[in-house]
Protein backbone atom coordinates (compact mmCIF):
# COMPACT_ATOMS: atom_id res chain seq x y z
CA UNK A 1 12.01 7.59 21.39
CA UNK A 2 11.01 3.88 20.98
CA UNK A 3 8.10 3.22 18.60
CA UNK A 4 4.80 1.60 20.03
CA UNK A 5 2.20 -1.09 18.68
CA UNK A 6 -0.39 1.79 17.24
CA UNK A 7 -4.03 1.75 19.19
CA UNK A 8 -7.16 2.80 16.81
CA UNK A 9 -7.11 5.81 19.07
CA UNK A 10 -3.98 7.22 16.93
CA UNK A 11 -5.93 7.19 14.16
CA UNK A 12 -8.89 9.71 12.70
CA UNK A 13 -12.49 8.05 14.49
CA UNK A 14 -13.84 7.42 10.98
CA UNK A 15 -11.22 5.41 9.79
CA UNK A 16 -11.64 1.50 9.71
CA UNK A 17 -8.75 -0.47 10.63
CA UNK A 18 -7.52 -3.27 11.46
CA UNK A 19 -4.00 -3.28 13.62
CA UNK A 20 -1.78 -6.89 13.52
CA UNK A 21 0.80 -7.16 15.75
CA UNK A 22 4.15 -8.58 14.62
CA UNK A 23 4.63 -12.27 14.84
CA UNK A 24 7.06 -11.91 16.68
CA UNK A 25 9.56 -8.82 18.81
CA UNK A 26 8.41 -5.55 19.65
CA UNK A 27 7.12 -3.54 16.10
CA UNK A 28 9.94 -1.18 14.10
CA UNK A 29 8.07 -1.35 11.12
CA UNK A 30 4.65 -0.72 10.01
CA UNK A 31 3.06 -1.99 6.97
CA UNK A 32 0.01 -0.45 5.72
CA UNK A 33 -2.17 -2.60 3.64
CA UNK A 34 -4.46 -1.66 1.04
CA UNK A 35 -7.18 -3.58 -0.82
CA UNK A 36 -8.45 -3.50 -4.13
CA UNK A 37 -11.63 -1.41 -5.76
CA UNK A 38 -14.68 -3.19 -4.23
CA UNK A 39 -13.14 -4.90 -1.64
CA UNK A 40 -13.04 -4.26 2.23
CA UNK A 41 -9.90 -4.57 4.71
CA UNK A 42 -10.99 -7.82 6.23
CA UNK A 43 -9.51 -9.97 3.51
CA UNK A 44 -6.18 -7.77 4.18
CA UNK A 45 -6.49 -8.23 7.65
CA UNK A 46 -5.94 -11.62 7.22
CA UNK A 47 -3.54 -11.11 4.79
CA UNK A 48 -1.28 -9.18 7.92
CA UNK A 49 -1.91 -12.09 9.74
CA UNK A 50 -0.55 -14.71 6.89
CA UNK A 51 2.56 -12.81 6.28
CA UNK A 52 3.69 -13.19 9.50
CA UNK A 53 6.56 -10.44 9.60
CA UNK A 54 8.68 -10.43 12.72
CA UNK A 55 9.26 -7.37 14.23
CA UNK A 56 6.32 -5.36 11.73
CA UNK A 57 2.69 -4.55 12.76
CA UNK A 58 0.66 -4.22 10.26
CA UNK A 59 -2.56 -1.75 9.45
CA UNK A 60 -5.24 -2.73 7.21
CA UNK A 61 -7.09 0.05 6.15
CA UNK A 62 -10.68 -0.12 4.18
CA UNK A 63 -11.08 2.68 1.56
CA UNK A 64 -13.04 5.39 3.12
CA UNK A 65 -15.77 6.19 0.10
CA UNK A 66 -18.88 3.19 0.07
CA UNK A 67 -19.94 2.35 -4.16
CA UNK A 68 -23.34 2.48 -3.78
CA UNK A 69 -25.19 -0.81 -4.75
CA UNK A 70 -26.59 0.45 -7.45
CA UNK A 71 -23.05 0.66 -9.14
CA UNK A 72 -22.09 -3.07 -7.91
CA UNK A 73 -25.82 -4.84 -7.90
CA UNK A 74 -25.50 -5.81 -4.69
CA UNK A 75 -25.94 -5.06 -0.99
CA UNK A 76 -22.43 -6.52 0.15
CA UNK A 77 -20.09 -3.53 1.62
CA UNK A 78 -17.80 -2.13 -1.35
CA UNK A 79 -15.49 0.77 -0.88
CA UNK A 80 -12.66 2.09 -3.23
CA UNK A 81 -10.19 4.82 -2.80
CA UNK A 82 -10.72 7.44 -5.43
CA UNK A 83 -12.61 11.20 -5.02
CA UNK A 84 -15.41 10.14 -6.77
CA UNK A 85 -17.05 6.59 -8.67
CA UNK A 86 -16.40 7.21 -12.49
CA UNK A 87 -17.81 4.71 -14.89
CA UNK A 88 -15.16 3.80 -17.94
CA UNK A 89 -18.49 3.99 -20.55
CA UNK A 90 -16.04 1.87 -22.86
CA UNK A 91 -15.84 -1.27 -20.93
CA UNK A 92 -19.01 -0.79 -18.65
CA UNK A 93 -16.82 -0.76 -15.18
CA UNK A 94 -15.59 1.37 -12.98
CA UNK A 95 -12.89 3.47 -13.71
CA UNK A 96 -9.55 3.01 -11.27
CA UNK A 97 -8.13 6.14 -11.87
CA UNK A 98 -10.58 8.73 -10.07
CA UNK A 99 -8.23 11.14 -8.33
CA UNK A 100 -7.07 10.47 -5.05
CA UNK A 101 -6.84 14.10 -3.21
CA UNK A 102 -9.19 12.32 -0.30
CA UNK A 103 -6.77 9.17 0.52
CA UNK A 104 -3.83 11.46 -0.07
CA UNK A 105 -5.20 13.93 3.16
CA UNK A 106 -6.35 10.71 4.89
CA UNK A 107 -3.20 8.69 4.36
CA UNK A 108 -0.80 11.90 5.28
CA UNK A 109 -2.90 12.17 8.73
CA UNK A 110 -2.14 8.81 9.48
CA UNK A 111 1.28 8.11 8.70
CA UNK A 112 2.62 11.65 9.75
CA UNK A 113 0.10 12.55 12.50
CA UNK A 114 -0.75 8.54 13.70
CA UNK A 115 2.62 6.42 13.61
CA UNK A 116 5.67 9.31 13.01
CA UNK A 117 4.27 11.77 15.43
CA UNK A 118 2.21 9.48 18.01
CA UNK A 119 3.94 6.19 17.60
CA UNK A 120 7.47 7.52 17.06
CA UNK A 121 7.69 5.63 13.50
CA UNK A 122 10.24 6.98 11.33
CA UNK A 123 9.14 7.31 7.70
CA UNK A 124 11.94 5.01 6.15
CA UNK A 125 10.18 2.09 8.70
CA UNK A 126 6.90 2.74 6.64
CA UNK A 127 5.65 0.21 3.95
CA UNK A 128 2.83 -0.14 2.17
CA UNK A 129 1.51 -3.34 0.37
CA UNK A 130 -1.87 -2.45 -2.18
CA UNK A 131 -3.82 -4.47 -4.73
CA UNK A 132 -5.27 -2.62 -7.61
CA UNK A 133 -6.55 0.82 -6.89
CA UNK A 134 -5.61 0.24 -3.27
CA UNK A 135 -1.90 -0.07 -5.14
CA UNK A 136 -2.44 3.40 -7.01
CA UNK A 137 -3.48 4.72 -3.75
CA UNK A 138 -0.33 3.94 -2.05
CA UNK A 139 2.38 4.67 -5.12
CA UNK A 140 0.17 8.49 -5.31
CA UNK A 141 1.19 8.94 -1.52
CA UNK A 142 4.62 7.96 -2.14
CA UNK A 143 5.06 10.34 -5.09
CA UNK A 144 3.69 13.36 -3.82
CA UNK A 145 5.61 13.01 -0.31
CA UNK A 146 8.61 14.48 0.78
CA UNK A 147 9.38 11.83 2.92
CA UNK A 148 11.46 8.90 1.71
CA UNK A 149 8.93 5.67 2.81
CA UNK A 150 10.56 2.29 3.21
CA UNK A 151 9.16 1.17 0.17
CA UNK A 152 5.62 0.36 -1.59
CA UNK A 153 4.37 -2.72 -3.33
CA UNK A 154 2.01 -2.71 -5.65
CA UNK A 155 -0.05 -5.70 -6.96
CA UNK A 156 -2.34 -5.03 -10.52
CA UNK A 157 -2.04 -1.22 -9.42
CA UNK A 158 -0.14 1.71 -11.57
CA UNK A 159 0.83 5.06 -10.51
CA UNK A 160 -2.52 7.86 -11.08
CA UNK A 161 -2.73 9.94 -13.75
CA UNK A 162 -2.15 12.90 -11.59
CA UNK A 163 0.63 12.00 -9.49
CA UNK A 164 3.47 14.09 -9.19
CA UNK A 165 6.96 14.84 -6.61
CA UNK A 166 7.41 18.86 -5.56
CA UNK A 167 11.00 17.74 -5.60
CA UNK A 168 12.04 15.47 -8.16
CA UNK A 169 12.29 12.23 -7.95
CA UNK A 170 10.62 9.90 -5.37
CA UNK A 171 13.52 7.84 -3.44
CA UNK A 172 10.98 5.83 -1.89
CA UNK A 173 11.57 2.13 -3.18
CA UNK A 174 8.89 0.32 -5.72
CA UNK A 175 7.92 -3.11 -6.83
CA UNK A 176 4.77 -3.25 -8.75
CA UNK A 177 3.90 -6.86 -10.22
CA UNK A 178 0.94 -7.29 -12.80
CA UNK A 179 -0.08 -10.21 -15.03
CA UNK A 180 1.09 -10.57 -18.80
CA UNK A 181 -2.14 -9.29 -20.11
CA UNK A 182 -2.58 -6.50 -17.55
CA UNK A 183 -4.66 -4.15 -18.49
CA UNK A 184 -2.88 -1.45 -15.88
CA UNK A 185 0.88 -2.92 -15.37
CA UNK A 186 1.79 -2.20 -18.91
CA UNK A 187 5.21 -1.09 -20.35
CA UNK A 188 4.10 3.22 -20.17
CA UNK A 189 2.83 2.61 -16.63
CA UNK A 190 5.68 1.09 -15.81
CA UNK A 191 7.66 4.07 -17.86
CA UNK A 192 5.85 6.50 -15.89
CA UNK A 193 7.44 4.66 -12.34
CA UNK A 194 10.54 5.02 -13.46
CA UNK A 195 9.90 8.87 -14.15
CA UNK A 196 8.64 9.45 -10.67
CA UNK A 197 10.85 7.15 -8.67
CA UNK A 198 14.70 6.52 -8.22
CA UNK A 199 13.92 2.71 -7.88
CA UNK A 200 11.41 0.80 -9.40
CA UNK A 201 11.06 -3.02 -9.80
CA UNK A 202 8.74 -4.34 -12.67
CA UNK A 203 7.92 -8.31 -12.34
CA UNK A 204 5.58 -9.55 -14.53
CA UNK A 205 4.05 -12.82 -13.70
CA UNK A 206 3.54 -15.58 -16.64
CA UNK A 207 -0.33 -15.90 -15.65
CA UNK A 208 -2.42 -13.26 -17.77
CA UNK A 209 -4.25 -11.49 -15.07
CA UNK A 210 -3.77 -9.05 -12.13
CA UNK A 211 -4.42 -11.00 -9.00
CA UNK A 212 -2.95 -11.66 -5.69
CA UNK A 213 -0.15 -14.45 -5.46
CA UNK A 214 -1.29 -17.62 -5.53
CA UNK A 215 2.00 -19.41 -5.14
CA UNK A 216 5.13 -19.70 -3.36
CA UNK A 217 6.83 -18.52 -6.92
CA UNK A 218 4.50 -15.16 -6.80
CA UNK A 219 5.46 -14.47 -3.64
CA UNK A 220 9.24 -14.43 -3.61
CA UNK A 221 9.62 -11.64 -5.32
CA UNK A 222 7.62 -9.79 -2.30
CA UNK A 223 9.17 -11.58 0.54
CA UNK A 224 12.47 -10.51 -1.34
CA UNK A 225 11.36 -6.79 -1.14
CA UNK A 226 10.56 -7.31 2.41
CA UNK A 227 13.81 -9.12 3.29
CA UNK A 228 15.98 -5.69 2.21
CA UNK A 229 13.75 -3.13 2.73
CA UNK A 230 12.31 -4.02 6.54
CA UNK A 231 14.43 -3.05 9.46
CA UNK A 232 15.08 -5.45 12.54
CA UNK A 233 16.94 -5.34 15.71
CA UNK A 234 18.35 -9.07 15.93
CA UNK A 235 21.14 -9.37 15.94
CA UNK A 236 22.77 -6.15 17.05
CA UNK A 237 22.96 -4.46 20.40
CA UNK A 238 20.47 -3.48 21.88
CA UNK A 239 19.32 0.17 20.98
CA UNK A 240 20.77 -0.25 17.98
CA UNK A 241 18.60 -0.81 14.05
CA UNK A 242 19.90 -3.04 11.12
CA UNK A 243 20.00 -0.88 8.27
């Protein structure tokens, strides 16, 4: 069966999302986008729309769990991904890493239920693209699945604590990038990738801190990832995939 541009009807009623179409073709892959602690998925949304990916739609998701204001001092929407809002007492923030049992449920009824068993997506045509805890949101998915996923990318964001495969090995595809003084893409996170997943890809970027590419040089790395790991139909027959 030939996959379809998802509808927010395929998709729980109290999720908020965003659906991009592909720039250009009909849509073979999906990529799910992910923002960062704090954030919501508007910034993402236009993030689908800058990448510009023939032949992918892409869904930007916000994190279903508000921060109240008194954690952030302000009344602008925040959201994050984890179970619960921990405070890290030592450096006064909030703590990344605060299990992710709710996203995992939410994230398996979308991908599974939404685009493989509504849409007709196969898992190896799923990507996901997260920043920060949205990042260790996406890489906890991908290890506890039993699905190989066409790959995850994450930006600042290192695989959870409690993350783990029933099966071995995760053969879903990673590329995590992170700043030379990041306080989360460090050499044991980046050991711990490499003992969950078959393939991992480490780049660490010359400026210090975790934050979204800013340049052209940032961003080939990604584009790369996208260029081997997304699927297209031009070129060959019709009916037929590019693998």
């Amino acid at each position: 069966m030939t996959s379809r541009l998802p509808t927010k009807a395929d998709f729980p009623s109290s999720l908020v999302v965003d659906i991009i179409p592909p720039s250009s073709g009909q849509p073979i892959n999906i990529l799910i986008l992910l923002h960062g602690l704090g954030d919501t998925n508007k910034s993402f949304s236009q993030l689908g729309k800058n990448l510009n990916l023939p032949e992918t739609a892409c869904l930007s998701i916000q994190g279903p769990n508000p921060i109240p204001p008194i954690f952030t001092g302000s009344d602008t929407p925040a959201f994050h991904w984890g179970d619960d809002v921990l405070i890290d007492e030592g450096k006064g923030e909030i703590e990344l890493d605060a299990g992710f049992g709710i996203i995992e449920r939410v994230l398996g009824e979308v991908v599974k239920e939404g685009l493989m068993q509504r849409c007709s997506y196969p898992a190896r045509n799923v990507l996901f693209l997260g920043f920060g805890q949205g990042g260790m949101a996406a890489l906890h998915l991908a290890a506890s699945s039993d699905v190989e996923f066409g790959g995850v990318i994450s930006i600042g964001g290192r695989l959870p604590s409690i993350s783990g495969t029933g099966g071995g090995k995760s053969k879903t595809p990673v590329l995590v990038l992170g700043g030379s003084r990041s306080a989360q893409v460090t050499r044991s996170a980046v050991d711990a990738l490499k003992a969950g997943f078959t393939d991992v890809e480490y780049v660490k970027w010359e400026k210090g801190e975790d934050s979204m590419p800013r340049s052209r040089e940032e961003m080939v790395p990604i584009m790369k990832f996208f260029a081997r790991r997304l699927r297209s139909r031009a070129g060959v027959p019709e009916g037929a995939v590019e693998i």
